[in-house]
C-alpha atoms as a PDB file:
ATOM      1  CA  UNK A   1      -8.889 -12.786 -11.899  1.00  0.00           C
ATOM      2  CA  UNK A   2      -6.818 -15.921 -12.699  1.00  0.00           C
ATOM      3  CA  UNK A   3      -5.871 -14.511 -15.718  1.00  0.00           C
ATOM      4  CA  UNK A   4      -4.708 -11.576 -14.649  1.00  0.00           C
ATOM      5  CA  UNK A   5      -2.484 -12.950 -12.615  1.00  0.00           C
ATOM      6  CA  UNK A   6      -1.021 -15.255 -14.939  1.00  0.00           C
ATOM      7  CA  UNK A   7      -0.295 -12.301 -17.232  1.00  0.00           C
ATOM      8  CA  UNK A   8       0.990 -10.236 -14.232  1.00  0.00           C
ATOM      9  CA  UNK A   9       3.574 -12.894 -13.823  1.00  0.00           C
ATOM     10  CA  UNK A  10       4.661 -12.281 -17.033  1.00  0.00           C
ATOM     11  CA  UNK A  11       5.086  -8.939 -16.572  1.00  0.00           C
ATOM     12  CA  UNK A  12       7.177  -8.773 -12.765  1.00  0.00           C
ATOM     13  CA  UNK A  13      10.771  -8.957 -12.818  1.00  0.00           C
ATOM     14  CA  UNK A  14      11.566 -12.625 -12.131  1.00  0.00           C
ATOM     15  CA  UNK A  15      12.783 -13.510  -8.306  1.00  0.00           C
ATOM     16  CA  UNK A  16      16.382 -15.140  -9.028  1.00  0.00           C
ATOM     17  CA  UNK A  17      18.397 -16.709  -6.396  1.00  0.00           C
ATOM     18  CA  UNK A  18      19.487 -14.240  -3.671  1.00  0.00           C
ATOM     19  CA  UNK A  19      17.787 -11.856  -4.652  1.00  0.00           C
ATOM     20  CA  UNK A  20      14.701  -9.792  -3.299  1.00  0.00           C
ATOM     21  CA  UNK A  21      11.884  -8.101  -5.968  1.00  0.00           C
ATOM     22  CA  UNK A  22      10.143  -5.476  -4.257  1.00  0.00           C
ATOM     23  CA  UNK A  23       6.116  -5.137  -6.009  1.00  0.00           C
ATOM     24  CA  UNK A  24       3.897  -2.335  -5.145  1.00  0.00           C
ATOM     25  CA  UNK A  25       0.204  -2.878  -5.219  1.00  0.00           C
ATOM     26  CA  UNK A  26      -0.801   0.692  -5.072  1.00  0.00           C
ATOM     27  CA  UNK A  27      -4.815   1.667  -5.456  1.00  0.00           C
ATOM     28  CA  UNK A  28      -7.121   3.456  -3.927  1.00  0.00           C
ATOM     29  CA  UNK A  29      -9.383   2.811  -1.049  1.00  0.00           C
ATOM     30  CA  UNK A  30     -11.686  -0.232  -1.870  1.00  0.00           C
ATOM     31  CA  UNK A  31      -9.663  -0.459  -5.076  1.00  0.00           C
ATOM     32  CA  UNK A  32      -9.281  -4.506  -4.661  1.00  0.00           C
ATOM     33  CA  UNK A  33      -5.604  -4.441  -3.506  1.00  0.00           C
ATOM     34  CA  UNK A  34      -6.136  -6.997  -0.523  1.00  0.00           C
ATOM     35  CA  UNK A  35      -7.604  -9.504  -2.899  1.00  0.00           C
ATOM     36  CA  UNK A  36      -4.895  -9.168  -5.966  1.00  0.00           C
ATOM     37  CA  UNK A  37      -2.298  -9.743  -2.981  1.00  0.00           C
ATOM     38  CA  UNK A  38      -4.067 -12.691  -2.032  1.00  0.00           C
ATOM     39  CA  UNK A  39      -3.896 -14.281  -5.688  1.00  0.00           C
ATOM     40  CA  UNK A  40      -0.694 -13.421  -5.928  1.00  0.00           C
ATOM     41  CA  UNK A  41       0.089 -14.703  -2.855  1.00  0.00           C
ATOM     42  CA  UNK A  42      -1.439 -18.042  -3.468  1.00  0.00           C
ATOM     43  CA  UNK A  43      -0.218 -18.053  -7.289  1.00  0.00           C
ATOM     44  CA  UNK A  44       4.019 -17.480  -6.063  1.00  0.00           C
ATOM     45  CA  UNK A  45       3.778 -20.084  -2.817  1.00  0.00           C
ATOM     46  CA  UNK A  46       2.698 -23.143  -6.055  1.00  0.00           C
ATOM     47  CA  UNK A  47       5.940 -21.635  -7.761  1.00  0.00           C
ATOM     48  CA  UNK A  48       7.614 -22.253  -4.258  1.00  0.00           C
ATOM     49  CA  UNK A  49       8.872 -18.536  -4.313  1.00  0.00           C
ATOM     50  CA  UNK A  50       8.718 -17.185  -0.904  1.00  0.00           C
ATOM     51  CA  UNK A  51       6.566 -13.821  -0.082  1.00  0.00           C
ATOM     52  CA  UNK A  52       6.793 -11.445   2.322  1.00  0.00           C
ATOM     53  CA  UNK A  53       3.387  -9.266   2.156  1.00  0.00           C
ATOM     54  CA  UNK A  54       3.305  -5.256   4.087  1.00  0.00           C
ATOM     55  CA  UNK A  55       0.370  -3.426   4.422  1.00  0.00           C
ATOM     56  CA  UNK A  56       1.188   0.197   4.188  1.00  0.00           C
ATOM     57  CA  UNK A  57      -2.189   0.625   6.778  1.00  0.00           C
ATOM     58  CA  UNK A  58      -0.775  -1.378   9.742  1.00  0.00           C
ATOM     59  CA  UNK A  59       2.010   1.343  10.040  1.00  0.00           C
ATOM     60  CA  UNK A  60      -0.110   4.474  10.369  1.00  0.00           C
ATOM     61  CA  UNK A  61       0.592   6.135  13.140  1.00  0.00           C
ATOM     62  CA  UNK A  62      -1.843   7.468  16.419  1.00  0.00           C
ATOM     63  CA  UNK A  63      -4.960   9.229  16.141  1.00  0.00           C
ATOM     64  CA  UNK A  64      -4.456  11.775  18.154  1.00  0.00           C
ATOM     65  CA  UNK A  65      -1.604  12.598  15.156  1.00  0.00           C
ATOM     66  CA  UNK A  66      -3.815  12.751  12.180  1.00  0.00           C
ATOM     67  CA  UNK A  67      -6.912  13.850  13.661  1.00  0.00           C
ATOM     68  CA  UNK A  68      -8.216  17.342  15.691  1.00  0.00           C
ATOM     69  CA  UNK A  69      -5.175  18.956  14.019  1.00  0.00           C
ATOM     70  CA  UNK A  70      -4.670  22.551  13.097  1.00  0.00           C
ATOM     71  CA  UNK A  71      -4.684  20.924   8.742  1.00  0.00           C
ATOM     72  CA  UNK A  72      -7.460  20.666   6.606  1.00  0.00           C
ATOM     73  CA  UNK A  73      -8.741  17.024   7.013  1.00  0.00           C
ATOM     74  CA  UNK A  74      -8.003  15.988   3.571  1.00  0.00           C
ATOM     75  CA  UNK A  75      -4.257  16.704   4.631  1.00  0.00           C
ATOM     76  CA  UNK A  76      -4.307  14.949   7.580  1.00  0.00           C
ATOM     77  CA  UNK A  77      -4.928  12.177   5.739  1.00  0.00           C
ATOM     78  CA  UNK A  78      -2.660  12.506   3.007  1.00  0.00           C
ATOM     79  CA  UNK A  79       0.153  13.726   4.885  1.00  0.00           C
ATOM     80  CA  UNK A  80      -0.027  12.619   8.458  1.00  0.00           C
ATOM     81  CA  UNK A  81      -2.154   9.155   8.769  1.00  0.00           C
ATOM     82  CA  UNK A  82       1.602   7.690   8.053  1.00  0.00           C
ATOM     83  CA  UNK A  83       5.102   9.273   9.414  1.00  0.00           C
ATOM     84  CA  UNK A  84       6.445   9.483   5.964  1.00  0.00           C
ATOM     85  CA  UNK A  85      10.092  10.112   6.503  1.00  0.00           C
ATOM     86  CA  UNK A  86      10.018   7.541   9.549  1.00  0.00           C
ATOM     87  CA  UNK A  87       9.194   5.253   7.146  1.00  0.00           C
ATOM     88  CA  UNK A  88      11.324   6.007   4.000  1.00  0.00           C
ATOM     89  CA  UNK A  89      14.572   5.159   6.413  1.00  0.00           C
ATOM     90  CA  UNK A  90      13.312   1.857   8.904  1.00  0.00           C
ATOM     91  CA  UNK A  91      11.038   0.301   5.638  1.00  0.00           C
ATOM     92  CA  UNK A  92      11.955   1.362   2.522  1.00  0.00           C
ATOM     93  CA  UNK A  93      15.621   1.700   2.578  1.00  0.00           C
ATOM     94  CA  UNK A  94      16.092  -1.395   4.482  1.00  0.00           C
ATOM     95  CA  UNK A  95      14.109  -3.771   2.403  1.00  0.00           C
ATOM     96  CA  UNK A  96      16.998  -5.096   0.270  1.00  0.00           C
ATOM     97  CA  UNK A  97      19.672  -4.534   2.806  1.00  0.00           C
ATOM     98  CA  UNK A  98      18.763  -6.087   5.821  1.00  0.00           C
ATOM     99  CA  UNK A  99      16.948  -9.161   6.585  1.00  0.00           C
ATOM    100  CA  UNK A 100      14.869  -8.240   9.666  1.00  0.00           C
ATOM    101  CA  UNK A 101      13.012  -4.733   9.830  1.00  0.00           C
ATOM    102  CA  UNK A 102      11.670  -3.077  13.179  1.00  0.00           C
ATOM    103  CA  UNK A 103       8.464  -1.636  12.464  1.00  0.00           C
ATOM    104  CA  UNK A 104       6.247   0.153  14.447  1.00  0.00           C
ATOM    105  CA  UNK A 105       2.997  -1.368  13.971  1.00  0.00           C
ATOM    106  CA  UNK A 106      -0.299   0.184  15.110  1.00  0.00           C
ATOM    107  CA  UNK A 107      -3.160  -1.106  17.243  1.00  0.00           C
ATOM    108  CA  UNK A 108      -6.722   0.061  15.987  1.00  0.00           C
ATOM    109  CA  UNK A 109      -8.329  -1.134  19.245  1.00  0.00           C
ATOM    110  CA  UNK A 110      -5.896   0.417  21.521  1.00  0.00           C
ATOM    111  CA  UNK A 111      -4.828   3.180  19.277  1.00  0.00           C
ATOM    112  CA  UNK A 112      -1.046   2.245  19.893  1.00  0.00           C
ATOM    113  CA  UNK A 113       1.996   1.482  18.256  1.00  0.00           C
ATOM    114  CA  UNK A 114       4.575  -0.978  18.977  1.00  0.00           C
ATOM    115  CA  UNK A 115       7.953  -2.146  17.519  1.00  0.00           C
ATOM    116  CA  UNK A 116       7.655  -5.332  15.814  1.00  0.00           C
ATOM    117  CA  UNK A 117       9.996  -7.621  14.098  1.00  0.00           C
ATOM    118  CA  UNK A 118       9.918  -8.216  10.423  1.00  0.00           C
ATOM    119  CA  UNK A 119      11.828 -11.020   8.859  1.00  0.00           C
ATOM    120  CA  UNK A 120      12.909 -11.011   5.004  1.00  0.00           C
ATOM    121  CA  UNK A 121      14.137 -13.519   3.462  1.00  0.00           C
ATOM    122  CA  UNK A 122      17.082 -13.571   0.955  1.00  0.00           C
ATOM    123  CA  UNK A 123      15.429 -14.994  -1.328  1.00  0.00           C
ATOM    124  CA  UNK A 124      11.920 -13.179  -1.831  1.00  0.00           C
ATOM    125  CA  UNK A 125       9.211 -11.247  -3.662  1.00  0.00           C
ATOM    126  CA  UNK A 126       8.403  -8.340  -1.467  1.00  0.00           C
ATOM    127  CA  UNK A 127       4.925  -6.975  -1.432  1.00  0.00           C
ATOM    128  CA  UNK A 128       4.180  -3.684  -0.598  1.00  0.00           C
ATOM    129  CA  UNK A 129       0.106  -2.918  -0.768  1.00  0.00           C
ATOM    130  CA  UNK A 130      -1.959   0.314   0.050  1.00  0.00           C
ATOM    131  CA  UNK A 131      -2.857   4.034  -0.374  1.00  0.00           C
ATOM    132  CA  UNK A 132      -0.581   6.346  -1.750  1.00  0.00           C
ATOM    133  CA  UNK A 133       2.231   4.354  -2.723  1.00  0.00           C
ATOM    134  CA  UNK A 134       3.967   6.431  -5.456  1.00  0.00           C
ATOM    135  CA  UNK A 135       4.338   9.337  -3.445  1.00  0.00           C
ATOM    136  CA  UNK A 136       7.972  10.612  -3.979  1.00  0.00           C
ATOM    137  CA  UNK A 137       9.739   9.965  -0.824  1.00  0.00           C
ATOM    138  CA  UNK A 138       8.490   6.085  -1.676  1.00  0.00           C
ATOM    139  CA  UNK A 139       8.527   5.518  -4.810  1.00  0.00           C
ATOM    140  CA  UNK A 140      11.778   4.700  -6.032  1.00  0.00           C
ATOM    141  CA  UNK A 141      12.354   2.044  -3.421  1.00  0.00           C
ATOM    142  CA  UNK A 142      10.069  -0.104  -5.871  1.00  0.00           C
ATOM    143  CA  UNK A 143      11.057  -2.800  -8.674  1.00  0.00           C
ATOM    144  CA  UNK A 144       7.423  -2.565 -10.140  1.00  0.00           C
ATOM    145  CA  UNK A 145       4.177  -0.857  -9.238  1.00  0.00           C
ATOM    146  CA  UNK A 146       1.021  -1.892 -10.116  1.00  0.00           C
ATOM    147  CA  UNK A 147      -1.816   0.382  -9.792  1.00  0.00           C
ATOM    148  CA  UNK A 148      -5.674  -0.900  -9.209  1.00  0.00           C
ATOM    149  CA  UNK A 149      -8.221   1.542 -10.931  1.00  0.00           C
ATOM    150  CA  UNK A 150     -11.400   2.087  -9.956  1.00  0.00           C
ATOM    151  CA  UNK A 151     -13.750   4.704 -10.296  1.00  0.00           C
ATOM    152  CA  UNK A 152     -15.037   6.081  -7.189  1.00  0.00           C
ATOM    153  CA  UNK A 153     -18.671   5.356  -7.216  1.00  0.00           C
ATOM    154  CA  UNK A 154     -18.089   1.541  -7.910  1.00  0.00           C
ATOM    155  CA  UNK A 155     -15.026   1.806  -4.975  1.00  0.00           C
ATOM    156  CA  UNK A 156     -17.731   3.724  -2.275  1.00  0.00           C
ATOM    157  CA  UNK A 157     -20.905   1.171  -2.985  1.00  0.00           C
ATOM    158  CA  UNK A 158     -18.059  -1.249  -1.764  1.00  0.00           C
ATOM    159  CA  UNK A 159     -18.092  -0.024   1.721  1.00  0.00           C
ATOM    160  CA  UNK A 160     -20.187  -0.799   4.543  1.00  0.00           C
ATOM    161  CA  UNK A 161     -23.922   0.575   4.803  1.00  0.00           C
ATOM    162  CA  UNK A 162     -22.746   2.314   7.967  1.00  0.00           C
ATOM    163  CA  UNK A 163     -19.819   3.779   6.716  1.00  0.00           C
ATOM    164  CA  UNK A 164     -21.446   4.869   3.769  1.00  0.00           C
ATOM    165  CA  UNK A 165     -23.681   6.784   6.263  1.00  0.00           C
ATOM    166  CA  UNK A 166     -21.034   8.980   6.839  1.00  0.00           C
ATOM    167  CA  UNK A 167     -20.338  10.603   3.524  1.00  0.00           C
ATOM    168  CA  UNK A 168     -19.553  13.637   5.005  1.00  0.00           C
ATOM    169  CA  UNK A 169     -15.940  11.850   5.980  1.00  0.00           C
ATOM    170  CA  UNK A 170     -15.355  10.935   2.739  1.00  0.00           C
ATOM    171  CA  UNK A 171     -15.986  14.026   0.911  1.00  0.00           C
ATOM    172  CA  UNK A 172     -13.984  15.970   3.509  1.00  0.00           C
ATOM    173  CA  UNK A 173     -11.145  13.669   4.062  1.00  0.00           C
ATOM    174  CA  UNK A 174     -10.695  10.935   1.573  1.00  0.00           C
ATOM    175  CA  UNK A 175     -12.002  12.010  -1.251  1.00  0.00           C
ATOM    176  CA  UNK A 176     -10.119  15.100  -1.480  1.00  0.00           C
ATOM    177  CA  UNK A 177      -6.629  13.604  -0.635  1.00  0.00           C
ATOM    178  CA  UNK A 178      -6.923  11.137  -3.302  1.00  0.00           C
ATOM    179  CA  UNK A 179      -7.601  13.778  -5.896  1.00  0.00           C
ATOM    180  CA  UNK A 180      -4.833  15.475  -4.499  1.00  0.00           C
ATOM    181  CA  UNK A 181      -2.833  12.337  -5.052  1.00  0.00           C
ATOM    182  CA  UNK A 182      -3.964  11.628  -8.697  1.00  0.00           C
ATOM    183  CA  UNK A 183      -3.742  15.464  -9.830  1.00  0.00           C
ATOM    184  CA  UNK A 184      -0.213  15.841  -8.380  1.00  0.00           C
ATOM    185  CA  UNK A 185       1.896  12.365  -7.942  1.00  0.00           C
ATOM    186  CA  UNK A 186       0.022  10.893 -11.401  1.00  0.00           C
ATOM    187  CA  UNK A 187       0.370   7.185 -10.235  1.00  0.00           C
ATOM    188  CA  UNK A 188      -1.822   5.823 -13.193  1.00  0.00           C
ATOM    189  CA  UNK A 189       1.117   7.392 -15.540  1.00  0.00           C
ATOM    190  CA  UNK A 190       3.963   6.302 -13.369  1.00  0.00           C
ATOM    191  CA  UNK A 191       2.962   3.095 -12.653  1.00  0.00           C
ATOM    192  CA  UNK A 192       4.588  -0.008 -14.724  1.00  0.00           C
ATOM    193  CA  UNK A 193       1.580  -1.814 -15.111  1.00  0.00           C
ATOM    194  CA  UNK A 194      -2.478  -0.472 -14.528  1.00  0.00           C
ATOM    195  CA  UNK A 195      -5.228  -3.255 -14.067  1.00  0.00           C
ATOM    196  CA  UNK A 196      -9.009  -1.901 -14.246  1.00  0.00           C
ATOM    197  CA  UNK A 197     -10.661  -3.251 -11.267  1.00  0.00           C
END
């Protein structure tokens, strides 16, 4: 992994003073983006470059949104587990231009969302990790996306015995929206850079 960090490096558009690089670490589920993010994390703070790391996952929005709806549960999870739009204009047009974002941030354990405040600093290499990053309201808000492939079976043995109980959920929901996403958005050919994970 060290090495591919060290040639990653190579690769990203250099943070210069005043300025703010915005990276995408897009992948799908159990595709190894948490982990990459924490290299990277730990290889930038020994450069003394500051981070600031998003998780695409803590702004989903309420189940009652994206679940029980009158769409095909694939959908739901493609196109509803996140207010898109909502998200294009308070994240992703504000992450050079402003130095504090409002974000509403969701709860898991009380199934709520609340504003919180984000701070950026001038001077920073943004990270931006999760599902379905390259989708077309998103992507061009990015200085360089990364994409973590996986194949699917290697990606589902990752998961929990109990989850993996329910492979009904995945076949019915996941799976399908992430074909979806590779047939239609083709991230592995848009992305600037594709690490086999």
């Amino acid at each position: 992994m060290e090495d591919k960090i060290t040639n990653l490096f190579k690769k990203i558009p250099k943070v210069k003073q005043g300025q703010k690089v915005v990276l995408g670490i897009d992948g799908l589920s159990r595709s190894g983006k948490t982990t990459i993010v924490r290299n990277i994390e730990q290889h930038i703070q020994e450069k003394n470059i500051l981070t600031c790391v998003l998780h695409i996952d803590d702004y989903i929005v309420e189940r009652e949104r994206r679940y029980n709806t009158s769409n095909e549960e694939w959908d739901e999870y493609y196109n509803l587990q996140w207010d898109v739009e909502w998200l294009k204009e308070n994240l992703f047009k504000k992450l050079k231009e402003s130095n504090e974002l409002k974000l509403l941030t969701y709860n898991n354990s009380s199934d709520s969302s609340k504003l919180q405040t984000v701070k950026i600093p001038d001077t920073c290499l943004i990270i931006i990790e999760g599902v379905f990053l390259q989708r077309k309201e998103w992507r061009n808000y990015f200085d360089f996306m990364i994409f973590l492939y996986c194949g699917r079976e290697e990606r589902f043995n990752r998961e929990s015995v109990e989850t993996q109980n329910n492979i009904e959920k995945f076949e019915n929901r996941y799976w399908k929206a992430e074909d979806y996403y590779m047939e239609t958005v083709l991230p592995i050919e848009k992305a600037d850079l594709v690490i086999q994970n």
